[in-house]
N, C-alpha and C. Protein backbone atom coordinates (compact mmCIF):
# COMPACT_ATOMS: atom_id res chain seq x y z
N UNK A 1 -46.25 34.17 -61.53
CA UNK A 1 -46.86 34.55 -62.79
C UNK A 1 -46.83 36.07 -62.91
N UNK A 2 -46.62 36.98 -64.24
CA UNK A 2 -46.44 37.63 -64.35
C UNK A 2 -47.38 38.64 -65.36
N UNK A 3 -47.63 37.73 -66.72
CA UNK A 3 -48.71 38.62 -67.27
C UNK A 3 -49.94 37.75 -67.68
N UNK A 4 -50.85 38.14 -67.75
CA UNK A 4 -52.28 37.66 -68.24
C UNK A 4 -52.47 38.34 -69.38
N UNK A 5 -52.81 37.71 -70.51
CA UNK A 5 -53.14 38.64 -72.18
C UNK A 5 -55.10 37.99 -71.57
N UNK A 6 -56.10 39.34 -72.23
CA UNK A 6 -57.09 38.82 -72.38
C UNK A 6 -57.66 39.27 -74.00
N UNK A 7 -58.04 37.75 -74.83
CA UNK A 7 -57.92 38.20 -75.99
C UNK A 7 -59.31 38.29 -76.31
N UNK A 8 -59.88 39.38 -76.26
CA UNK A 8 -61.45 40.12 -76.72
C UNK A 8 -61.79 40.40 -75.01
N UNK A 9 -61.80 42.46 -75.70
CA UNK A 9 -62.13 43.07 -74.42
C UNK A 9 -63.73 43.27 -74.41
N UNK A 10 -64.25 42.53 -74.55
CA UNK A 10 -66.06 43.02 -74.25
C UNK A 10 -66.36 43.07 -72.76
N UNK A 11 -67.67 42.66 -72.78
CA UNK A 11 -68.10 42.14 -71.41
C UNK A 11 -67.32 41.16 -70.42
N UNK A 12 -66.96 40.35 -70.94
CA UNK A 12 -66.83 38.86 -70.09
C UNK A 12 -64.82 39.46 -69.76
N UNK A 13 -64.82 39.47 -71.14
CA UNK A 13 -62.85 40.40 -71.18
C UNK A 13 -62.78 40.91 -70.05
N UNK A 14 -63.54 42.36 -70.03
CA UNK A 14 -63.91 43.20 -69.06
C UNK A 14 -63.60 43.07 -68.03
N UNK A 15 -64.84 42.26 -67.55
CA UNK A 15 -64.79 41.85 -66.37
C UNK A 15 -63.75 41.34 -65.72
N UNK A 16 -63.27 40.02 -66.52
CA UNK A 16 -62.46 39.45 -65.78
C UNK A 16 -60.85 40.11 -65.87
N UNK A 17 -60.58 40.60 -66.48
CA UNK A 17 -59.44 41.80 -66.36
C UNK A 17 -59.35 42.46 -64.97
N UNK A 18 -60.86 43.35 -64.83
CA UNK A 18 -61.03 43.64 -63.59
C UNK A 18 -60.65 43.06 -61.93
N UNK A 19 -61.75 41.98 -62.41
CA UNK A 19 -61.10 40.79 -61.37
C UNK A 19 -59.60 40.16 -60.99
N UNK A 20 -58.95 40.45 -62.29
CA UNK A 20 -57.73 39.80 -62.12
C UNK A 20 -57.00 40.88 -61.60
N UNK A 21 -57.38 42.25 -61.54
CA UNK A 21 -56.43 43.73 -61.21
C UNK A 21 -57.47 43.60 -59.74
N UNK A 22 -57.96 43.07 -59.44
CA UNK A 22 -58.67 43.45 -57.92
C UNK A 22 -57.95 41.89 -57.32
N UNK A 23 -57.64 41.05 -57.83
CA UNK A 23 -57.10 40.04 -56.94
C UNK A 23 -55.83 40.31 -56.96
N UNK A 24 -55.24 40.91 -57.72
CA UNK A 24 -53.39 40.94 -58.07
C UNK A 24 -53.09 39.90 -58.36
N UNK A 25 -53.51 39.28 -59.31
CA UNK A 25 -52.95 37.73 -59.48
C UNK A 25 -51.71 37.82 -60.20
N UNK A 26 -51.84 39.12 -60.99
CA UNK A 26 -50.26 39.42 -61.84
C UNK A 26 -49.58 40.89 -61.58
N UNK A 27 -48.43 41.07 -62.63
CA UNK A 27 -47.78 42.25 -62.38
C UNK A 27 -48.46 43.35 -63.53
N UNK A 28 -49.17 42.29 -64.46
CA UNK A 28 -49.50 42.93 -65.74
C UNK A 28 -50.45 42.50 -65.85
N UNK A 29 -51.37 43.17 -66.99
CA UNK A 29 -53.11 42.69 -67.67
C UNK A 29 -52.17 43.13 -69.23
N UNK A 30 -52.98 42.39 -70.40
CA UNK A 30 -52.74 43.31 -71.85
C UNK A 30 -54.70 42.71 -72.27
N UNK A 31 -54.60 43.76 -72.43
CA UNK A 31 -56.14 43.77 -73.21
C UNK A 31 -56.13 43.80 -74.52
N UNK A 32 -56.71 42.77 -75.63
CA UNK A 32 -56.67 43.02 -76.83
C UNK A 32 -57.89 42.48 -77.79
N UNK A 33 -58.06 43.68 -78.93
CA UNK A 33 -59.58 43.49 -79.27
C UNK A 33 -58.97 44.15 -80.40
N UNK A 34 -59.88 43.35 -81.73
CA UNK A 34 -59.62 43.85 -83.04
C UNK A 34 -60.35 45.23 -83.35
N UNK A 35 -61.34 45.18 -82.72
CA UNK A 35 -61.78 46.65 -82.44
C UNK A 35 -61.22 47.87 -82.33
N UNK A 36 -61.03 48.32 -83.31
CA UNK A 36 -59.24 49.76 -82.20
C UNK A 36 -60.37 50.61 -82.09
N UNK A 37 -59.13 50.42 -80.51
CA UNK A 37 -59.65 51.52 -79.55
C UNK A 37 -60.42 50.71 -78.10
N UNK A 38 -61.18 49.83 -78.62
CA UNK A 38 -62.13 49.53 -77.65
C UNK A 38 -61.18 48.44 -76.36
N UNK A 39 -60.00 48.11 -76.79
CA UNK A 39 -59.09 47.52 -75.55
C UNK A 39 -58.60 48.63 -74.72
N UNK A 40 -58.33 49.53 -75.44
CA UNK A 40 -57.41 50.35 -75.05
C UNK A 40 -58.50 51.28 -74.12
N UNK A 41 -59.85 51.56 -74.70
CA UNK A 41 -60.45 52.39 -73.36
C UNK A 41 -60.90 51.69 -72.23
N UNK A 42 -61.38 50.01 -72.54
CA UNK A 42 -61.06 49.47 -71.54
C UNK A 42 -60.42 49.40 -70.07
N UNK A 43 -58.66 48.96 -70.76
CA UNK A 43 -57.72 48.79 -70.06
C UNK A 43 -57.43 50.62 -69.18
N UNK A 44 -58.01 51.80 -70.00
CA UNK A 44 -58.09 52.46 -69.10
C UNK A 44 -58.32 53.20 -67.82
N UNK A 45 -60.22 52.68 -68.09
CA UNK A 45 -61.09 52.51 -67.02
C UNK A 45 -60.75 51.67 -65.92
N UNK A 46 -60.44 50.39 -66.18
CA UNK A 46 -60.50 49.62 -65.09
C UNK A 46 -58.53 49.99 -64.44
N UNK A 47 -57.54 50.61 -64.89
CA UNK A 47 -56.27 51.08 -64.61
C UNK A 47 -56.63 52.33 -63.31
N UNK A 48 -57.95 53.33 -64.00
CA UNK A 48 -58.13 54.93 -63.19
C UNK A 48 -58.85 54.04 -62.01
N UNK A 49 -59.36 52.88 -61.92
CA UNK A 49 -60.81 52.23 -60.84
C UNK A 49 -59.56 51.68 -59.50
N UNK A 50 -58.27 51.39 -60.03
CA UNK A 50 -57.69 50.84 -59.36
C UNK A 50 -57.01 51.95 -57.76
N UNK A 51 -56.97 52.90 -57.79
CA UNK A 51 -56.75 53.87 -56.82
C UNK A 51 -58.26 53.70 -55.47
N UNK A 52 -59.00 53.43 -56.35
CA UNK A 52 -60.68 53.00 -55.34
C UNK A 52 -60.42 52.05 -54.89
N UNK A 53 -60.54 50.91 -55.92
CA UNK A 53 -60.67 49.72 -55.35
C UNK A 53 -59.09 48.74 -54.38
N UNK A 54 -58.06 50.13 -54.70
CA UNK A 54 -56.57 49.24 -54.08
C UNK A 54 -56.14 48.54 -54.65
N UNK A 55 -55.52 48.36 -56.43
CA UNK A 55 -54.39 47.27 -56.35
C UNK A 55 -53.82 47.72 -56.87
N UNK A 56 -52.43 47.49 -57.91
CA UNK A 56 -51.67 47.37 -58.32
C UNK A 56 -51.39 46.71 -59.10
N UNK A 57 -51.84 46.67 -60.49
CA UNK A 57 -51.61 46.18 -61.73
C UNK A 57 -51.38 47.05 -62.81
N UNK A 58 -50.52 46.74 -63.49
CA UNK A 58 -50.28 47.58 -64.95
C UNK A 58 -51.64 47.14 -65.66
N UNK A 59 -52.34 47.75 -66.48
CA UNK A 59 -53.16 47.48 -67.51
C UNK A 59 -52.65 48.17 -68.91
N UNK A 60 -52.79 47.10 -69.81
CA UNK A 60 -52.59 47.74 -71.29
C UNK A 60 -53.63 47.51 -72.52
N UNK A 61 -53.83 47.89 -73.02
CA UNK A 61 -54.96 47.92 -74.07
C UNK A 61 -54.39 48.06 -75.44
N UNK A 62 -54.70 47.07 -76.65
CA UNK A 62 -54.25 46.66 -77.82
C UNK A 62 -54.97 46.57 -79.07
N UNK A 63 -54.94 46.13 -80.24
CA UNK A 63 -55.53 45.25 -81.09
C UNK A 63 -53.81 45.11 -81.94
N UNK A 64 -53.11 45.17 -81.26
CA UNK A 64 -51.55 44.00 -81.62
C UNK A 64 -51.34 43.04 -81.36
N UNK A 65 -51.30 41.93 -81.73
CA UNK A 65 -50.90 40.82 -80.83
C UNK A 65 -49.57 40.48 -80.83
N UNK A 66 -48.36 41.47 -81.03
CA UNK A 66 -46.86 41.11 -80.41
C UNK A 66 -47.00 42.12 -78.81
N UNK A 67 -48.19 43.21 -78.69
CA UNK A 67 -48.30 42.92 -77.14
C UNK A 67 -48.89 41.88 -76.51
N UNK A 68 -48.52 40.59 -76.66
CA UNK A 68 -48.82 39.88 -75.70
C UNK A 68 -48.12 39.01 -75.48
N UNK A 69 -47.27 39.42 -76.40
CA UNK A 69 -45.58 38.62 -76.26
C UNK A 69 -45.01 38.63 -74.48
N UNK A 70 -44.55 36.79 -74.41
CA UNK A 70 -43.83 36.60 -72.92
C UNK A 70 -45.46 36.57 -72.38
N UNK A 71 -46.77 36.24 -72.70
CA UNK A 71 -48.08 36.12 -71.62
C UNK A 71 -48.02 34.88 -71.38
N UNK A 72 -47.95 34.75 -69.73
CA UNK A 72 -48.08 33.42 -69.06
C UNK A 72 -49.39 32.52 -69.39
N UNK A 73 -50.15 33.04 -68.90
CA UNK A 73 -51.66 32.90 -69.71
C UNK A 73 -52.00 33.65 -70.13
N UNK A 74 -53.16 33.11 -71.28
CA UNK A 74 -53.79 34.00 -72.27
C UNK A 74 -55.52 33.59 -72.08
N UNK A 75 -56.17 34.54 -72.30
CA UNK A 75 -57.45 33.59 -71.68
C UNK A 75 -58.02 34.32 -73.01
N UNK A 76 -59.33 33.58 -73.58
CA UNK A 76 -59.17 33.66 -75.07
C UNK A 76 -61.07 33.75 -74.67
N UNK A 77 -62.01 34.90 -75.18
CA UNK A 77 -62.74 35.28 -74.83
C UNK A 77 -63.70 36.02 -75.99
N UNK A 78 -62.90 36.22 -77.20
CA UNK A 78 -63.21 36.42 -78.41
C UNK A 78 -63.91 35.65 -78.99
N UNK A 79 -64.84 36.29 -79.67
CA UNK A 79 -66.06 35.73 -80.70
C UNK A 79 -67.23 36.20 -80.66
N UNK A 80 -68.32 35.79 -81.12
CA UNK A 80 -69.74 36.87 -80.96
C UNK A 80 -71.01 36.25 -80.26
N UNK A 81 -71.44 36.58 -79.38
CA UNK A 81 -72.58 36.23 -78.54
C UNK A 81 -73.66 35.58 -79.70
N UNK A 82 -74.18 34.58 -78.94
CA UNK A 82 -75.44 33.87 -80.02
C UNK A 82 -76.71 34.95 -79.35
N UNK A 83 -77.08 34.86 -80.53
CA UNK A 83 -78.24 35.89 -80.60
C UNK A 83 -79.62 34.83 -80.81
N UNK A 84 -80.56 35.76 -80.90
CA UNK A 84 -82.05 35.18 -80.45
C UNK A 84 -82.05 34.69 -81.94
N UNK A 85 -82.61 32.96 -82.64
CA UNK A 85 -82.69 32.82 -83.53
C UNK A 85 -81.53 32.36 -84.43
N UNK A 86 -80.79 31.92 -83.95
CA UNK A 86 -79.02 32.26 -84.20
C UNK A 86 -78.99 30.50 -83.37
N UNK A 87 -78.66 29.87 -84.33
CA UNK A 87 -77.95 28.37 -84.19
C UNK A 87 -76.85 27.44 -83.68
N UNK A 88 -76.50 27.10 -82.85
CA UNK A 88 -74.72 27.37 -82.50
C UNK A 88 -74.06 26.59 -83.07
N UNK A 89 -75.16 26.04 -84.80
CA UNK A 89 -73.74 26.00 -86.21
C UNK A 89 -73.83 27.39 -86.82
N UNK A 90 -74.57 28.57 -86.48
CA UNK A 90 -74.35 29.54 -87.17
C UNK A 90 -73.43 30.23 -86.29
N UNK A 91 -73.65 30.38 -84.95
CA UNK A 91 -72.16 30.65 -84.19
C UNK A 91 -70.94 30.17 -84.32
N UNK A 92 -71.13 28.72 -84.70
CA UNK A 92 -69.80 28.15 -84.92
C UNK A 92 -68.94 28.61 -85.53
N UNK A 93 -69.83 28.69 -87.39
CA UNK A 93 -68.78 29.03 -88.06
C UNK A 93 -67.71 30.40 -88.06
N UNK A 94 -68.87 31.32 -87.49
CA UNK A 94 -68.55 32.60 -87.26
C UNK A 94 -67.19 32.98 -86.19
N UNK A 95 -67.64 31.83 -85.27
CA UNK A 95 -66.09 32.13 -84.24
C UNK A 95 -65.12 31.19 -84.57
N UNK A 96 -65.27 29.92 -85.65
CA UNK A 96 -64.09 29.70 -85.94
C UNK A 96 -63.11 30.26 -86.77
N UNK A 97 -63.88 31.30 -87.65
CA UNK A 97 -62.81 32.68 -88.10
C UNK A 97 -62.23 33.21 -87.65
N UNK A 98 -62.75 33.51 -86.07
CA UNK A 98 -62.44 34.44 -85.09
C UNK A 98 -61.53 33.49 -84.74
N UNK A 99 -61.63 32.22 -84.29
CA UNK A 99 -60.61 31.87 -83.33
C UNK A 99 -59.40 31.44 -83.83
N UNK A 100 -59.38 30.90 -85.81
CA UNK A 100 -58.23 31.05 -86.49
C UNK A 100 -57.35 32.04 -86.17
N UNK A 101 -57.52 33.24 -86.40
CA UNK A 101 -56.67 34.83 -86.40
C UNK A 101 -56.57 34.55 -84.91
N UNK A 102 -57.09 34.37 -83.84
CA UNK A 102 -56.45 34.45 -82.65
C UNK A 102 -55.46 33.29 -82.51
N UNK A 103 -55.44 32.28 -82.65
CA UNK A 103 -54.40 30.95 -83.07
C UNK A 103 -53.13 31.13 -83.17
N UNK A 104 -53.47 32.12 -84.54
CA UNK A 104 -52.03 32.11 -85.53
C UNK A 104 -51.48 33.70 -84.63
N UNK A 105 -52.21 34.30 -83.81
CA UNK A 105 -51.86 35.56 -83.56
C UNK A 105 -50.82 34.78 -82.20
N UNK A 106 -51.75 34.08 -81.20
CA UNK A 106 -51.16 33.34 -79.78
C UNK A 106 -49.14 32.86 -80.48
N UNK A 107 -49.60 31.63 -81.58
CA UNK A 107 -48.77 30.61 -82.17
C UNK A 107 -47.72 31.97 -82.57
N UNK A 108 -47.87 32.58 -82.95
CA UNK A 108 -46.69 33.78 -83.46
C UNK A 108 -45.61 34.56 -81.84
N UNK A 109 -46.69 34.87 -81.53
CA UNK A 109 -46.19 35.84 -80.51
C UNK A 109 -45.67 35.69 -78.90
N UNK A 110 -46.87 34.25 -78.40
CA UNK A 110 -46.78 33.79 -77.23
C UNK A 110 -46.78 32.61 -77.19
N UNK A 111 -46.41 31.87 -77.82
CA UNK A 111 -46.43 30.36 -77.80
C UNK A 111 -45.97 29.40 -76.75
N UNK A 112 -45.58 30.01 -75.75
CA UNK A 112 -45.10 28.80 -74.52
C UNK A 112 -46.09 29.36 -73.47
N UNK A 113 -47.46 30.36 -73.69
CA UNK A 113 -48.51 30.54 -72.76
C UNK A 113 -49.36 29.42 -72.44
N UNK A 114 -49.98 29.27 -71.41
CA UNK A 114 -51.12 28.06 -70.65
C UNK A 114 -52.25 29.18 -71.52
N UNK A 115 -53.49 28.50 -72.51
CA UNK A 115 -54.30 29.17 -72.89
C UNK A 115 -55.76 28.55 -72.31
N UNK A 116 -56.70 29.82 -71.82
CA UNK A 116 -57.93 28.99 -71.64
C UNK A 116 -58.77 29.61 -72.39
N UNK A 117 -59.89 28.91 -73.02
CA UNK A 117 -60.49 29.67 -74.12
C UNK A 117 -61.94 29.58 -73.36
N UNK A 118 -62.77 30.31 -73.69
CA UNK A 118 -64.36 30.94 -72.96
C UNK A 118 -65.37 30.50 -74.03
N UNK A 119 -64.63 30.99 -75.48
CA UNK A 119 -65.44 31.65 -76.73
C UNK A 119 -66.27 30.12 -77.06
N UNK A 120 -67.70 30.19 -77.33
CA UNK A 120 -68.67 29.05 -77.87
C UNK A 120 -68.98 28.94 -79.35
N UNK A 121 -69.14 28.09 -79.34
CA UNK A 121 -69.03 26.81 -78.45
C UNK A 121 -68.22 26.14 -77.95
N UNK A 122 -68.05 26.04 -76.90
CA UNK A 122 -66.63 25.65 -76.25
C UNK A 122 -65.96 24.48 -76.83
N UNK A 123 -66.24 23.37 -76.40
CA UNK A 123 -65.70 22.08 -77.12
C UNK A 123 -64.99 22.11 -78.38
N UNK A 124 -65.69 22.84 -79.52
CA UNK A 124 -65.37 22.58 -80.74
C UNK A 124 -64.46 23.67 -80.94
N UNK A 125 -64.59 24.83 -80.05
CA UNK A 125 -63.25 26.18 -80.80
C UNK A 125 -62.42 25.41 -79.91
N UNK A 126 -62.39 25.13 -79.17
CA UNK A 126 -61.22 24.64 -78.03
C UNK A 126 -60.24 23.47 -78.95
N UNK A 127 -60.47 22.78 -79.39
CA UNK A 127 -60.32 21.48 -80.29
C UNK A 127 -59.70 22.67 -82.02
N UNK A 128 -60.71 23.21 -82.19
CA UNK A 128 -60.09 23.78 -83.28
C UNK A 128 -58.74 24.86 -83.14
N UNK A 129 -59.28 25.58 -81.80
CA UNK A 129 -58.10 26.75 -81.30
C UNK A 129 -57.10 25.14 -81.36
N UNK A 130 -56.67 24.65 -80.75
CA UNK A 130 -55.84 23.37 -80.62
C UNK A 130 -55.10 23.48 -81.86
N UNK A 131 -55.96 22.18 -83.14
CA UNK A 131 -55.53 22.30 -84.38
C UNK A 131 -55.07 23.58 -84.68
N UNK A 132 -55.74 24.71 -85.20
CA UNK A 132 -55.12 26.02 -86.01
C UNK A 132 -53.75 26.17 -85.13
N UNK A 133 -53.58 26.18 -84.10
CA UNK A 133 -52.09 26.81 -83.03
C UNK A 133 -51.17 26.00 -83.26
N UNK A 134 -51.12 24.40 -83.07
CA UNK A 134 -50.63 23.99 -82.97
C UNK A 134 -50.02 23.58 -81.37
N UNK A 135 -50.19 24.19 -80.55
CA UNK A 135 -49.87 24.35 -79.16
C UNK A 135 -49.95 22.89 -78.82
N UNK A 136 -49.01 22.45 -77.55
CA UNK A 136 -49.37 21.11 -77.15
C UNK A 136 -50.67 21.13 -76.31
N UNK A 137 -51.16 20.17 -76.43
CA UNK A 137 -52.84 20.27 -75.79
C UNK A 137 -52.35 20.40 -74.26
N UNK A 138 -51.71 20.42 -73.38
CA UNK A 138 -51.59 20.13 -72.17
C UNK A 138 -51.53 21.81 -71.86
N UNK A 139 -51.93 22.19 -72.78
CA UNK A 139 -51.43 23.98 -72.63
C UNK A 139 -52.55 24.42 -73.33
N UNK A 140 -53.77 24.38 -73.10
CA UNK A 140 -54.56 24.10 -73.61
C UNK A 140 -56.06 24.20 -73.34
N UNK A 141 -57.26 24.31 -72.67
CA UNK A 141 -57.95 24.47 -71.71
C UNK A 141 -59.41 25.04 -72.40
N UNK A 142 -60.40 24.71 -72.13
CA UNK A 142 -62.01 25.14 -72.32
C UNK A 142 -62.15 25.16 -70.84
N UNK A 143 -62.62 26.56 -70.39
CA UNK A 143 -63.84 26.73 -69.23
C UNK A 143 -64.80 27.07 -69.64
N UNK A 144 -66.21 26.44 -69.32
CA UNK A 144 -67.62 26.59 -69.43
C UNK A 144 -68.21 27.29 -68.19
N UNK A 145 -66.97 27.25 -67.36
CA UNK A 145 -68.25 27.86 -65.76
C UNK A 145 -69.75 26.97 -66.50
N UNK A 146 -70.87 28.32 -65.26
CA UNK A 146 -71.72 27.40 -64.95
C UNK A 146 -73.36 27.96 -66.11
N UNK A 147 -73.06 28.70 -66.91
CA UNK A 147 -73.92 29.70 -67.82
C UNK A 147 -74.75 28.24 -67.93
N UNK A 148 -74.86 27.58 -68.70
CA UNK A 148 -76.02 26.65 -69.35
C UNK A 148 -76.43 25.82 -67.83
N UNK A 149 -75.63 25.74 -66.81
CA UNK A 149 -76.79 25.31 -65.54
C UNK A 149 -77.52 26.26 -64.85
N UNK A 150 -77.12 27.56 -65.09
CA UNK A 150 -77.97 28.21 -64.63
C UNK A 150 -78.99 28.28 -65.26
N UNK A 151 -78.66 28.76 -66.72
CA UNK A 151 -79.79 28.79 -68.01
C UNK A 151 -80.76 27.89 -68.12
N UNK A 152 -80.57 26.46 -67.60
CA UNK A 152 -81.41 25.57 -67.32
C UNK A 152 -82.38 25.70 -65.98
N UNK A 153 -81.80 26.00 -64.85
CA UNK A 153 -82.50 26.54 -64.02
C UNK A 153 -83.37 27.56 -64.12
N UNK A 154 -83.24 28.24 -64.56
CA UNK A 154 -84.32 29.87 -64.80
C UNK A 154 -85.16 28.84 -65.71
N UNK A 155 -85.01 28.09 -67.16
CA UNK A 155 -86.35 27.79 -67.48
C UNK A 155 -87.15 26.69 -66.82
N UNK A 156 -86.56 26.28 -66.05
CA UNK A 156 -86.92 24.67 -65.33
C UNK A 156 -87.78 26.03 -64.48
N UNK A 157 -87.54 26.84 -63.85
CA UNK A 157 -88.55 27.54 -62.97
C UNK A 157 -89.53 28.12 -63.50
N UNK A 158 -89.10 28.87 -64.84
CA UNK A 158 -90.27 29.90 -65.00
C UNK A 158 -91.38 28.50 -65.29
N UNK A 159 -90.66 27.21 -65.99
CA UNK A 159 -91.66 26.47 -67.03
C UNK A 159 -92.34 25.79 -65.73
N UNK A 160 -91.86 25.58 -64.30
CA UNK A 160 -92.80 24.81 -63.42
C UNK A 160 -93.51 25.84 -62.07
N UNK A 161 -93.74 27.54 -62.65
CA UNK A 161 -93.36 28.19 -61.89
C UNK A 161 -93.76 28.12 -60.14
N UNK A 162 -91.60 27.83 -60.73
CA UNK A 162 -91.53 28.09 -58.70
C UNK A 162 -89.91 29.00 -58.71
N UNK A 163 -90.20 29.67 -57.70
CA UNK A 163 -88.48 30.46 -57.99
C UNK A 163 -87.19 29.86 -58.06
């Protein structure tokens, strides 16, 4: 494998960019965020961190998506955090805008990539990223990690308090 696209550089982007330039899993990172600017200082920081921490990865930083043309995987991370009071049909609709334009951006540019998508609600952008792309589902992917078992744990404690 050769390049990883991560599409929305925030926090979670971030990070795992990082991670993927501290494991060397590739030859390349492309960071991309409709935000200009904010991939690109990104992909900087964690490029200057790499002389500390030892690896060897190209990092690039975007809001193009023909840089992410030829990405083996694309890990799809874009959309907006649910906020306090905030519904996850009012998230929904909001990141299925978001995850249209990333769709048609993937379906244009990188279309024979393995995609895993992050962005929530998982199930339903995953299913919709699907529909809008067109991509064969076997190429295709929702990770949830473990956020809502932990999230359940912290209130299962504070509400029976034991740590």
């Amino acid at each position: 494998m050769k390049k990883i696209s991560l599409i929305g550089a925030g926090q979670i982007g971030g990070t795992l960019a990082h991670l993927i330039g501290l494991k060397e899993l590739v030859n390349e990172v492309v960071l991309f965020d409709v935000a200009s600017g904010v991939a690109k200082g990104k992909a900087l920081d964690i490029a200057q961190s790499s002389s500390v921490d030892g690896f060897n990865v190209k990092f690039s930083g975007t809001d193009d998506y023909q840089d992410i043309k030829d990405s083996d995987v694309i890990i799809i991370t874009a959309g907006v955090p649910r906020k306090p009071g905030m519904s996850r049909d009012d998230l929904l609709s909001i990141n299925l805008k978001i995850i249209k334009q990333v769709a048609e951006g993937i379906k244009k540019h990188s279309p024979n990539a393995f995609v895993i998508c992050i962005t929530n609600p998982l199930d339903v952008i995953v299913m919709a990223f699907q529909k809008y792309s067109n991509l064969p589902t076997n190429k295709v992917v929702g990770m949830a990690g473990i956020l809502d078992s932990s999230r359940f744990k912290l209130f299962l404690s504070l509400e029976l308090n034991v740590p």
